[in-house]
ModelCIF file with pLDDT and N, C-alpha, C, O atoms, coordinates in Angstrom:
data_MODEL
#
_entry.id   MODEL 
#
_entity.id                         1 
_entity.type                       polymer 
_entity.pdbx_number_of_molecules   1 
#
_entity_poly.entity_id                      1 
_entity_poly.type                           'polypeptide(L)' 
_entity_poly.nstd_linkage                   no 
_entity_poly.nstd_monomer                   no 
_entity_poly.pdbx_seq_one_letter_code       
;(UNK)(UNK)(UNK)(UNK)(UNK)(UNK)(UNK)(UNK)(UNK)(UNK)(UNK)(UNK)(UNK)(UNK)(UNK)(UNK)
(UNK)(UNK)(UNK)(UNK)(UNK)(UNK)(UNK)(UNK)(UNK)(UNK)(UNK)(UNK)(UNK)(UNK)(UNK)(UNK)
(UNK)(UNK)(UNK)(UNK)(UNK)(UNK)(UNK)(UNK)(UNK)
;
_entity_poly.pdbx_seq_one_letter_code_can   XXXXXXXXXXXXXXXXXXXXXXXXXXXXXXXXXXXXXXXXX 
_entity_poly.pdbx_strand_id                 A 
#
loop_
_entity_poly_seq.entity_id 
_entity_poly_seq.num 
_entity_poly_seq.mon_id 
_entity_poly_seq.hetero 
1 1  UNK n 
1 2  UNK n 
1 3  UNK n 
1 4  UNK n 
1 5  UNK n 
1 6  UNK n 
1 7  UNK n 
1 8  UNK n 
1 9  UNK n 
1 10 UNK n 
1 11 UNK n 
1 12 UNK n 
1 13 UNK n 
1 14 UNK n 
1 15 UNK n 
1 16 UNK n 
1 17 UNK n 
1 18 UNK n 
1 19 UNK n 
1 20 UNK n 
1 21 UNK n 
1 22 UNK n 
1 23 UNK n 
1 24 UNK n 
1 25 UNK n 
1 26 UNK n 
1 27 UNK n 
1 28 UNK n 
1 29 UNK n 
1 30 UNK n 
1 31 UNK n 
1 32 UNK n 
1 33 UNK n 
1 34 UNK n 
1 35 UNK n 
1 36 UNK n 
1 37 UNK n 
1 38 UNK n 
1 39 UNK n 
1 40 UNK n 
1 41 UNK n 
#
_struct_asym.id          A 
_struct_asym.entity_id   1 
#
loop_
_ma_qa_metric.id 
_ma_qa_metric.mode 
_ma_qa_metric.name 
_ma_qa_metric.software_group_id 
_ma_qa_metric.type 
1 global pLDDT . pLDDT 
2 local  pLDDT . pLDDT 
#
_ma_qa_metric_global.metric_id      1 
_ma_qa_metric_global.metric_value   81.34 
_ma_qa_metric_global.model_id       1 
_ma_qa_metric_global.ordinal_id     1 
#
loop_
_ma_qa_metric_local.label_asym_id 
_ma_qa_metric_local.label_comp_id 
_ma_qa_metric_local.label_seq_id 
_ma_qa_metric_local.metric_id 
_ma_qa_metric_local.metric_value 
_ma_qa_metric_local.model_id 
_ma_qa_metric_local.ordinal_id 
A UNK 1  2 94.00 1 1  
A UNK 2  2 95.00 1 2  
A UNK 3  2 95.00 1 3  
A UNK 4  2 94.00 1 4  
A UNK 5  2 94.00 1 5  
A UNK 6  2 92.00 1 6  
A UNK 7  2 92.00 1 7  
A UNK 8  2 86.00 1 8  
A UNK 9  2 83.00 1 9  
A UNK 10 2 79.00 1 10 
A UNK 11 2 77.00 1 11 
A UNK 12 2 75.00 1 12 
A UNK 13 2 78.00 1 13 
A UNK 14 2 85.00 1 14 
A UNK 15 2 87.00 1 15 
A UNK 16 2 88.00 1 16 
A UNK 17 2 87.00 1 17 
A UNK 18 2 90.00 1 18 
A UNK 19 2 92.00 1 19 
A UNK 20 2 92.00 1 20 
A UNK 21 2 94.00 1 21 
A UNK 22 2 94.00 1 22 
A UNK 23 2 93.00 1 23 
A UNK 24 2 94.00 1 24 
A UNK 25 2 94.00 1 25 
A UNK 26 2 92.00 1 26 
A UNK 27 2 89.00 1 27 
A UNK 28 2 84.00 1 28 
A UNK 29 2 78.00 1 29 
A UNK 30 2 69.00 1 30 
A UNK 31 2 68.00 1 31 
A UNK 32 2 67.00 1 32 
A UNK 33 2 65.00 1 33 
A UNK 34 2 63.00 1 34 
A UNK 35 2 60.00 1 35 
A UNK 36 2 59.00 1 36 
A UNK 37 2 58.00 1 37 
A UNK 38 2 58.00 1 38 
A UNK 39 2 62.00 1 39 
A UNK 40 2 64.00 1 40 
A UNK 41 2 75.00 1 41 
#
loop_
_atom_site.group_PDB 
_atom_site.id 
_atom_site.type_symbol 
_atom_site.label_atom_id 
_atom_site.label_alt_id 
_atom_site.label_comp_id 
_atom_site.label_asym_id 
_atom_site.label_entity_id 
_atom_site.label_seq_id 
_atom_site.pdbx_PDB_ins_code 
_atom_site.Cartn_x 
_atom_site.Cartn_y 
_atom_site.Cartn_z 
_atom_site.occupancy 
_atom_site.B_iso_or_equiv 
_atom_site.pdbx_formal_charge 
_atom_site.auth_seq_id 
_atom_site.auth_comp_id 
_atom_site.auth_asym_id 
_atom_site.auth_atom_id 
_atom_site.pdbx_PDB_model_num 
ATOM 1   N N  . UNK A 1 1  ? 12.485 -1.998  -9.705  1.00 94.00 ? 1  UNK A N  1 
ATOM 2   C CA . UNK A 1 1  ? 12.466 -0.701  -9.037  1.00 94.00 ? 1  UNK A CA 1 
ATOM 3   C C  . UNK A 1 1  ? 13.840 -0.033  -9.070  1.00 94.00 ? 1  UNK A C  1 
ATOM 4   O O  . UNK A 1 1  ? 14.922 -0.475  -8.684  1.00 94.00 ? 1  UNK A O  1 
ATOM 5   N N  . UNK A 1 2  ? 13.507 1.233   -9.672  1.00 95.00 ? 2  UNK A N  1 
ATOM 6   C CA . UNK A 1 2  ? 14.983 2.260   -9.559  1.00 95.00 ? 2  UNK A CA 1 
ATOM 7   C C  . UNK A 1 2  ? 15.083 2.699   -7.993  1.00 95.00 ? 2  UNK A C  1 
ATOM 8   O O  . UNK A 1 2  ? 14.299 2.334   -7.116  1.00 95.00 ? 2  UNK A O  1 
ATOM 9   N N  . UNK A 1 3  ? 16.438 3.734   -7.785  1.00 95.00 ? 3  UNK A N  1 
ATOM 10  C CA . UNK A 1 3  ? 17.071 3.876   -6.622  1.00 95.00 ? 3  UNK A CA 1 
ATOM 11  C C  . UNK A 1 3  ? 15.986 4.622   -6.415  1.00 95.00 ? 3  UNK A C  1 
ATOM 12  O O  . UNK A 1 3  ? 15.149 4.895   -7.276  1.00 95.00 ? 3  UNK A O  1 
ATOM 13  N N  . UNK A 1 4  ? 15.966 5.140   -4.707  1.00 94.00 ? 4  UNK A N  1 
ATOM 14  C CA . UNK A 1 4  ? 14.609 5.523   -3.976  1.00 94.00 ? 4  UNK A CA 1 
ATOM 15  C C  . UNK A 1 4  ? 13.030 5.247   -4.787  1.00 94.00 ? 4  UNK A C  1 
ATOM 16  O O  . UNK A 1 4  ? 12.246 6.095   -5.214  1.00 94.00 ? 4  UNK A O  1 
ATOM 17  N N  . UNK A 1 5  ? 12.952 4.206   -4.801  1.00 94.00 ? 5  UNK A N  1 
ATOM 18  C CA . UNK A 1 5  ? 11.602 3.786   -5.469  1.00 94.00 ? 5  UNK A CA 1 
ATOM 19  C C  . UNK A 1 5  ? 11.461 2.444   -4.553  1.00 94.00 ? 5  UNK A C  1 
ATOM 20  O O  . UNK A 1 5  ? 12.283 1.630   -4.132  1.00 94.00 ? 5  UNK A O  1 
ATOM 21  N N  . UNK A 1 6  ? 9.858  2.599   -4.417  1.00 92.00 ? 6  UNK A N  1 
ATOM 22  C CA . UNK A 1 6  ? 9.252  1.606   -3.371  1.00 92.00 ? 6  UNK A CA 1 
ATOM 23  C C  . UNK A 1 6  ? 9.488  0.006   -4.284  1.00 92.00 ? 6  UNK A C  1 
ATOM 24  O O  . UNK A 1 6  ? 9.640  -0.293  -5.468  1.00 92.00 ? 6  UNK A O  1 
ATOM 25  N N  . UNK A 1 7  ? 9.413  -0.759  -2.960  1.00 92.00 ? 7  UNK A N  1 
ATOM 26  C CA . UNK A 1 7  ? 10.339 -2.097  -3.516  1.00 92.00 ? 7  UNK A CA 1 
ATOM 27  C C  . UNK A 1 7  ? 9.598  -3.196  -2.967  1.00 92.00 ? 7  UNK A C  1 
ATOM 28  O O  . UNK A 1 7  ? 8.620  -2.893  -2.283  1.00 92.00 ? 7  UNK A O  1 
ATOM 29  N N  . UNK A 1 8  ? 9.880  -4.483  -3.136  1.00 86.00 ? 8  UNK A N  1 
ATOM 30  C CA . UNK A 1 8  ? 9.250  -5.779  -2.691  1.00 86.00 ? 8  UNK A CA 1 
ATOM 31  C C  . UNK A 1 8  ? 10.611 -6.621  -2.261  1.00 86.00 ? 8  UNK A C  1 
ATOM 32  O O  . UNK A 1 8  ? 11.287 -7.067  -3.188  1.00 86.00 ? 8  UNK A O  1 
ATOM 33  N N  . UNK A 1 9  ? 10.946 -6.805  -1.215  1.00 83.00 ? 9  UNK A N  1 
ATOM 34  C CA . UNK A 1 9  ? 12.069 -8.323  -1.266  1.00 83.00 ? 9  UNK A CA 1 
ATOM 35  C C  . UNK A 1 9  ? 11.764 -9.111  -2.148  1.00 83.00 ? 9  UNK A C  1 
ATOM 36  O O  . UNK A 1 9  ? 10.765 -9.149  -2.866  1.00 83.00 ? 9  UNK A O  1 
ATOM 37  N N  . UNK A 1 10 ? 12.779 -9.852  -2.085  1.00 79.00 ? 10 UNK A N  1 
ATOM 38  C CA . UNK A 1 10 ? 12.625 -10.614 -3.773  1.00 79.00 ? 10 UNK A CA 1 
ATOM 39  C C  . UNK A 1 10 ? 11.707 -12.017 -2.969  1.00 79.00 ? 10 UNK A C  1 
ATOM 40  O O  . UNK A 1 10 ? 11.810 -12.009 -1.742  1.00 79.00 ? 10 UNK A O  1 
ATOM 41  N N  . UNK A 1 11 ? 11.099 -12.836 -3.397  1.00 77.00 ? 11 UNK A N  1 
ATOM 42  C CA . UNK A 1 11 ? 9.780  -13.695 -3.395  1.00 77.00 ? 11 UNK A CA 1 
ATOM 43  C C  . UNK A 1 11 ? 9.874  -14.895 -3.940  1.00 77.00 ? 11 UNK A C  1 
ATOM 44  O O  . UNK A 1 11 ? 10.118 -15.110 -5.127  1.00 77.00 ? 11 UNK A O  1 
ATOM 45  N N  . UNK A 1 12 ? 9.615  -16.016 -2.773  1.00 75.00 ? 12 UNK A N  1 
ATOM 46  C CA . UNK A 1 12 ? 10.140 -17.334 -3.810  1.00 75.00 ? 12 UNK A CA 1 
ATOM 47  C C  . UNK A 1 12 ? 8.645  -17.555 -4.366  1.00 75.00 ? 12 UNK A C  1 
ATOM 48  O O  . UNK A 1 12 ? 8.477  -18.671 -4.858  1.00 75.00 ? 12 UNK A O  1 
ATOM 49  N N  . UNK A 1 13 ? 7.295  -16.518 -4.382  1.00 78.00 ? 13 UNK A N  1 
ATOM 50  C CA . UNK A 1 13 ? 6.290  -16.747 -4.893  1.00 78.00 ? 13 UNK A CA 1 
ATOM 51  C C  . UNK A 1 13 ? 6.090  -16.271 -6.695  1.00 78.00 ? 13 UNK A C  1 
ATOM 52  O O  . UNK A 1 13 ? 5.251  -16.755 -7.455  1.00 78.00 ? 13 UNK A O  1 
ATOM 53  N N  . UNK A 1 14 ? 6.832  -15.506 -6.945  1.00 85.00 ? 14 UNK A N  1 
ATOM 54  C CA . UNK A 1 14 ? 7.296  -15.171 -8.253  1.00 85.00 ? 14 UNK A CA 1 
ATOM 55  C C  . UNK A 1 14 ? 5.959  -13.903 -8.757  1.00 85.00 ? 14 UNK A C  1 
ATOM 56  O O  . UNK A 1 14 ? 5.703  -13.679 -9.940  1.00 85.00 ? 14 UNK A O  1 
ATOM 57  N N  . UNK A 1 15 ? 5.419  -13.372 -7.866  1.00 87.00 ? 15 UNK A N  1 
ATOM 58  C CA . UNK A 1 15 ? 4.272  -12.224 -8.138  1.00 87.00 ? 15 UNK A CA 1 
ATOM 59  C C  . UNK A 1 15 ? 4.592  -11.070 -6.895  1.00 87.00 ? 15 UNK A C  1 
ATOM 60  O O  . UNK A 1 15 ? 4.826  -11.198 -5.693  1.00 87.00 ? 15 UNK A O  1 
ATOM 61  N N  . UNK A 1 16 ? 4.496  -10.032 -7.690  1.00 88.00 ? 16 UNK A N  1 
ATOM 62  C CA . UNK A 1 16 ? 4.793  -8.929  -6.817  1.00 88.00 ? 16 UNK A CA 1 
ATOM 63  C C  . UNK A 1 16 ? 3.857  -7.812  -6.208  1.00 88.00 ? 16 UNK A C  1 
ATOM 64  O O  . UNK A 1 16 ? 2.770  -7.640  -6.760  1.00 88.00 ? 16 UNK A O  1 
ATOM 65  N N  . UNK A 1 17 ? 4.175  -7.077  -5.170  1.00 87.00 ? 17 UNK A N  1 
ATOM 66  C CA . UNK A 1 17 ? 3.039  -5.691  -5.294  1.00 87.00 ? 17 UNK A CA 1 
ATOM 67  C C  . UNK A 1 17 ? 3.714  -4.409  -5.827  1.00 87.00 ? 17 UNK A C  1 
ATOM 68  O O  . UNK A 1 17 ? 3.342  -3.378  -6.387  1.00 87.00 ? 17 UNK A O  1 
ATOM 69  N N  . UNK A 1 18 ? 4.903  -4.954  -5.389  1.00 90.00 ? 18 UNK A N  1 
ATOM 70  C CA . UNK A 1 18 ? 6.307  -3.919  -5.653  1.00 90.00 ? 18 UNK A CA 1 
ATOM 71  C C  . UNK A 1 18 ? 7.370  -4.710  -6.414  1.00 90.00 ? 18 UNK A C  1 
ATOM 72  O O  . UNK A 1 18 ? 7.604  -5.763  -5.821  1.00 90.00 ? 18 UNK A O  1 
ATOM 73  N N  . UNK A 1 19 ? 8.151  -4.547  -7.617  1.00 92.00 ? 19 UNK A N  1 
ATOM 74  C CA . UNK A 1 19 ? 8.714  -4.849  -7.948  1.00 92.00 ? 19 UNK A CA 1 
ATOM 75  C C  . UNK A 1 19 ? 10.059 -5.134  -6.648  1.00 92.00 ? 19 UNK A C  1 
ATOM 76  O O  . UNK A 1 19 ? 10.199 -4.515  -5.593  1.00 92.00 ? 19 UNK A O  1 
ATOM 77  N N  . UNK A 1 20 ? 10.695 -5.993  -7.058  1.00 92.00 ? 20 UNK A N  1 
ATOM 78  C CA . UNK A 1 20 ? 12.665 -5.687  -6.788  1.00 92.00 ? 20 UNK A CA 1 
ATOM 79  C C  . UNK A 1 20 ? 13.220 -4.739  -6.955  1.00 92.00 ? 20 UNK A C  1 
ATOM 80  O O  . UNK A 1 20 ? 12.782 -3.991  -7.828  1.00 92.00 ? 20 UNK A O  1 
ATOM 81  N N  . UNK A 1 21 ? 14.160 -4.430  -6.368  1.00 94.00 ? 21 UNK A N  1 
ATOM 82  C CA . UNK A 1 21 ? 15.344 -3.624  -6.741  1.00 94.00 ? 21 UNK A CA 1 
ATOM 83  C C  . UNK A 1 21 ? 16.099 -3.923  -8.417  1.00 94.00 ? 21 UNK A C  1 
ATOM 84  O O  . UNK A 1 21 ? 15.974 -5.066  -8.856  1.00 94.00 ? 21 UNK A O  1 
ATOM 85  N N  . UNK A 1 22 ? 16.697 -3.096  -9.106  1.00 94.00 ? 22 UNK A N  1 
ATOM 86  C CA . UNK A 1 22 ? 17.541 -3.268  -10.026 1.00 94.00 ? 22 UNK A CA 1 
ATOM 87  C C  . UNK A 1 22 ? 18.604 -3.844  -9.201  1.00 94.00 ? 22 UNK A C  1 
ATOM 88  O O  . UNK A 1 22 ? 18.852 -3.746  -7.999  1.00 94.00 ? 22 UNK A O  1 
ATOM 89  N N  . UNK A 1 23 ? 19.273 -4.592  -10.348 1.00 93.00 ? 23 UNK A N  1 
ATOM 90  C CA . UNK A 1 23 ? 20.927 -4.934  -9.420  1.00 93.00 ? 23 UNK A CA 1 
ATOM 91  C C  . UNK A 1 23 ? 21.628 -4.219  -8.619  1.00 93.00 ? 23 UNK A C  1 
ATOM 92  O O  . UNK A 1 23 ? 21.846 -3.157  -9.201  1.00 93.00 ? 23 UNK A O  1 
ATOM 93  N N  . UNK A 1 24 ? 21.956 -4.220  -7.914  1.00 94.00 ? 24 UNK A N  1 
ATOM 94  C CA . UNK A 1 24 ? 23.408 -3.178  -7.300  1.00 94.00 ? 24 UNK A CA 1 
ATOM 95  C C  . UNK A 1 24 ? 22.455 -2.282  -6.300  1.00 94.00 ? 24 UNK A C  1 
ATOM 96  O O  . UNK A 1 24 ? 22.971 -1.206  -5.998  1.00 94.00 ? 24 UNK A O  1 
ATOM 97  N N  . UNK A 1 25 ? 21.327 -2.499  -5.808  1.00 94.00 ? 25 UNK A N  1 
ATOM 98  C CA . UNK A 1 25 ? 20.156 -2.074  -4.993  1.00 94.00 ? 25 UNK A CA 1 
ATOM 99  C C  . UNK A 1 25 ? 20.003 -3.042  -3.609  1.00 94.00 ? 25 UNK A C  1 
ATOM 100 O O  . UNK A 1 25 ? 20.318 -4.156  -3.192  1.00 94.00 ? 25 UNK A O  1 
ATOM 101 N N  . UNK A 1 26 ? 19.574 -2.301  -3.362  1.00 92.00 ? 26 UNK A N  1 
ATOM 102 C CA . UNK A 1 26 ? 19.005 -3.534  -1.646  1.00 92.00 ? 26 UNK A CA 1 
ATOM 103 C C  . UNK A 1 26 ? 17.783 -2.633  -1.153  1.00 92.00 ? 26 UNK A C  1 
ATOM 104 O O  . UNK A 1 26 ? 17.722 -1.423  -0.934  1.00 92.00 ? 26 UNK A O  1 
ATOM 105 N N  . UNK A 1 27 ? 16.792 -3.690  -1.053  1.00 89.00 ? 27 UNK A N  1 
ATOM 106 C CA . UNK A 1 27 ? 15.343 -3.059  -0.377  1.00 89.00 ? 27 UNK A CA 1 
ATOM 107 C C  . UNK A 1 27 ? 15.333 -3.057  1.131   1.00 89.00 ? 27 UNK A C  1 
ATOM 108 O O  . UNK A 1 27 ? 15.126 -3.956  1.945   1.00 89.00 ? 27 UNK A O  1 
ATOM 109 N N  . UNK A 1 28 ? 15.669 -1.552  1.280   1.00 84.00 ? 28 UNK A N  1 
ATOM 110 C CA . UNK A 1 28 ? 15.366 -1.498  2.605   1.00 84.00 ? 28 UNK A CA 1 
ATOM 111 C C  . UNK A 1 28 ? 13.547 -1.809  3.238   1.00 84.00 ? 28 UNK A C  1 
ATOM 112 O O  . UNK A 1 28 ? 12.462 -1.236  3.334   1.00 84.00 ? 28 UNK A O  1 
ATOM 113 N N  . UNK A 1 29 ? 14.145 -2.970  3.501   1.00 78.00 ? 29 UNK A N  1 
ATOM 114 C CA . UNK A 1 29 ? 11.991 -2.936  4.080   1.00 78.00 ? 29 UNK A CA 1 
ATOM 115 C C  . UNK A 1 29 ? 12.219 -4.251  5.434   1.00 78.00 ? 29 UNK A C  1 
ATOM 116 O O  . UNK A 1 29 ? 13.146 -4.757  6.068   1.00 78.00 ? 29 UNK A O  1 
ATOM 117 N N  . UNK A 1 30 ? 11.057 -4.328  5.356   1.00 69.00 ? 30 UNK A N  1 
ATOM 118 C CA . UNK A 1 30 ? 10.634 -5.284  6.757   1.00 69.00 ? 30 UNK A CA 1 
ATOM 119 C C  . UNK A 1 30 ? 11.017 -6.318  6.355   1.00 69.00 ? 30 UNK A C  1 
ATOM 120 O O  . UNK A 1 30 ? 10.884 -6.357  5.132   1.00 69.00 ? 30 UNK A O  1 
ATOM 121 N N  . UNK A 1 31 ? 11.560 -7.461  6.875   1.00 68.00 ? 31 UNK A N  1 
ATOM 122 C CA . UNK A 1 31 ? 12.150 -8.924  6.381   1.00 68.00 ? 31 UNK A CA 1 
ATOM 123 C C  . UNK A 1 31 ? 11.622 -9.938  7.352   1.00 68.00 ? 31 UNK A C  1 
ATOM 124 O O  . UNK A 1 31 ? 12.003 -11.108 7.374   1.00 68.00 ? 31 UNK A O  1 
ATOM 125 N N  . UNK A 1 32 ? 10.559 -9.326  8.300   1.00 67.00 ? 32 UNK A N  1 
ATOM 126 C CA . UNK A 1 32 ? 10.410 -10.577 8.828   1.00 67.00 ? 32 UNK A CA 1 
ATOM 127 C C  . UNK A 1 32 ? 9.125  -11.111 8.639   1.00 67.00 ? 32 UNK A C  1 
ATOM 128 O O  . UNK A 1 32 ? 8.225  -10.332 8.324   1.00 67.00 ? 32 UNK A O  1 
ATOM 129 N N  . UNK A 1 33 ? 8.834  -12.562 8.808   1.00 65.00 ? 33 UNK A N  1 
ATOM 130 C CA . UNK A 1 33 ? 7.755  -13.372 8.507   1.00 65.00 ? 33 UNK A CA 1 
ATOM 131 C C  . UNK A 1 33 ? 6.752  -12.880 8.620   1.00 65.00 ? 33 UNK A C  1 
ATOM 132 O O  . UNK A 1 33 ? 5.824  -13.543 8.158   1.00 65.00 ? 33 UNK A O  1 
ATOM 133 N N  . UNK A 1 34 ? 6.334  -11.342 9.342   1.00 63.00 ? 34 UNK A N  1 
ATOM 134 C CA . UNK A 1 34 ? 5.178  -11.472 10.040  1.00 63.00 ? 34 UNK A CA 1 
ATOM 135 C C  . UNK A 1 34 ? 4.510  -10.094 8.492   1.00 63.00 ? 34 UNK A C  1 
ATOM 136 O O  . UNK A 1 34 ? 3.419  -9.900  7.954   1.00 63.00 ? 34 UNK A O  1 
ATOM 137 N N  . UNK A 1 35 ? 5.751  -9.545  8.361   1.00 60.00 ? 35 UNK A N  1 
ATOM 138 C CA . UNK A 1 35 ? 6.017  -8.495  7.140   1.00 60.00 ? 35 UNK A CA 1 
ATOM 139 C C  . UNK A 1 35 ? 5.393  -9.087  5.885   1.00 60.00 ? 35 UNK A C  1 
ATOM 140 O O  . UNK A 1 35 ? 4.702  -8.447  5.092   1.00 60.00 ? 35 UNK A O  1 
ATOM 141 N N  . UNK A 1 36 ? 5.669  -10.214 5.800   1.00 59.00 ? 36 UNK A N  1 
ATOM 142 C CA . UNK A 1 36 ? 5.499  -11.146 4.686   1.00 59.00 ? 36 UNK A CA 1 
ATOM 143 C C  . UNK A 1 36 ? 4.111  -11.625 4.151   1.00 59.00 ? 36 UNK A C  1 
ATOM 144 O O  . UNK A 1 36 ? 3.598  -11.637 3.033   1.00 59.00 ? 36 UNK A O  1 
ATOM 145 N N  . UNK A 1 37 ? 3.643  -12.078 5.609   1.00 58.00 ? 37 UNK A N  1 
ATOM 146 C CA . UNK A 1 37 ? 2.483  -12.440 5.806   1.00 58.00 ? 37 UNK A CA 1 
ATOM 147 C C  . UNK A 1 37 ? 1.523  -11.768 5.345   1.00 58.00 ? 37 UNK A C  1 
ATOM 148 O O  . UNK A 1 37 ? 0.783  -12.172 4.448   1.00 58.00 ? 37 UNK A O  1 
ATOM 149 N N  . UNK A 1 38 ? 1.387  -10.075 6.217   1.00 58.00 ? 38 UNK A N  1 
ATOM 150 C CA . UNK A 1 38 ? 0.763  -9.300  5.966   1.00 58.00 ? 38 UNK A CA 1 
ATOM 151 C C  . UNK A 1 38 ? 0.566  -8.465  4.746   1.00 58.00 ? 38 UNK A C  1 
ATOM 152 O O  . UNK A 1 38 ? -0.393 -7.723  4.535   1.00 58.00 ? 38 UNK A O  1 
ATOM 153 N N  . UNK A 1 39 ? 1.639  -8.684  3.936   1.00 62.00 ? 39 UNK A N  1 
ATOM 154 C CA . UNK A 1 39 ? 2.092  -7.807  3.154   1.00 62.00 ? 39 UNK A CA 1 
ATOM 155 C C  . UNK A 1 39 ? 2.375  -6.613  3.413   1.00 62.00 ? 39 UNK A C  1 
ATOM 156 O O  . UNK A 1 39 ? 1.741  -5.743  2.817   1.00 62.00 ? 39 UNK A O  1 
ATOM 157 N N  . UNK A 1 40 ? 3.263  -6.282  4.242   1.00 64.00 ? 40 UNK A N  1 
ATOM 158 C CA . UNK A 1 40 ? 3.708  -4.891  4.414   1.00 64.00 ? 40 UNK A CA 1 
ATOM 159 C C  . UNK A 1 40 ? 5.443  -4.740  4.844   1.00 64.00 ? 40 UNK A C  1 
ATOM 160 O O  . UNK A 1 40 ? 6.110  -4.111  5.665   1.00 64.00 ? 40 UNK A O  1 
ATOM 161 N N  . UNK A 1 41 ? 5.669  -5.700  3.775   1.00 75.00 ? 41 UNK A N  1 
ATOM 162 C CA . UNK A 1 41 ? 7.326  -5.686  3.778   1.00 75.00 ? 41 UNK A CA 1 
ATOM 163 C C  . UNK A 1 41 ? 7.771  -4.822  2.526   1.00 75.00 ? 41 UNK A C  1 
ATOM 164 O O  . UNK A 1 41 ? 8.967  -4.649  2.289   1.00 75.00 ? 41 UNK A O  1 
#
């Protein structure tokens, strides 16, 4: 994912809904377990 483009934290499951960030990026999103769970991080 490029800058302002929807994102995924990075995943020790290795499948995404949203890609990552490119390098030098940080996904602003939900980080906690419950985010995770649901999928809506």
């Amino acid at each position: 994912a490029s800058e302002n483009s929807g994102c995924s934290p990075k995943t020790i499951y290795g499948i995404y809904y949203l890609c990552p960030c490119e390098r030098g990026l940080v996904c602003e999103a939900d980080k906690s377990i419950i985010g995770t769970i649901t999928n809506t991080n």
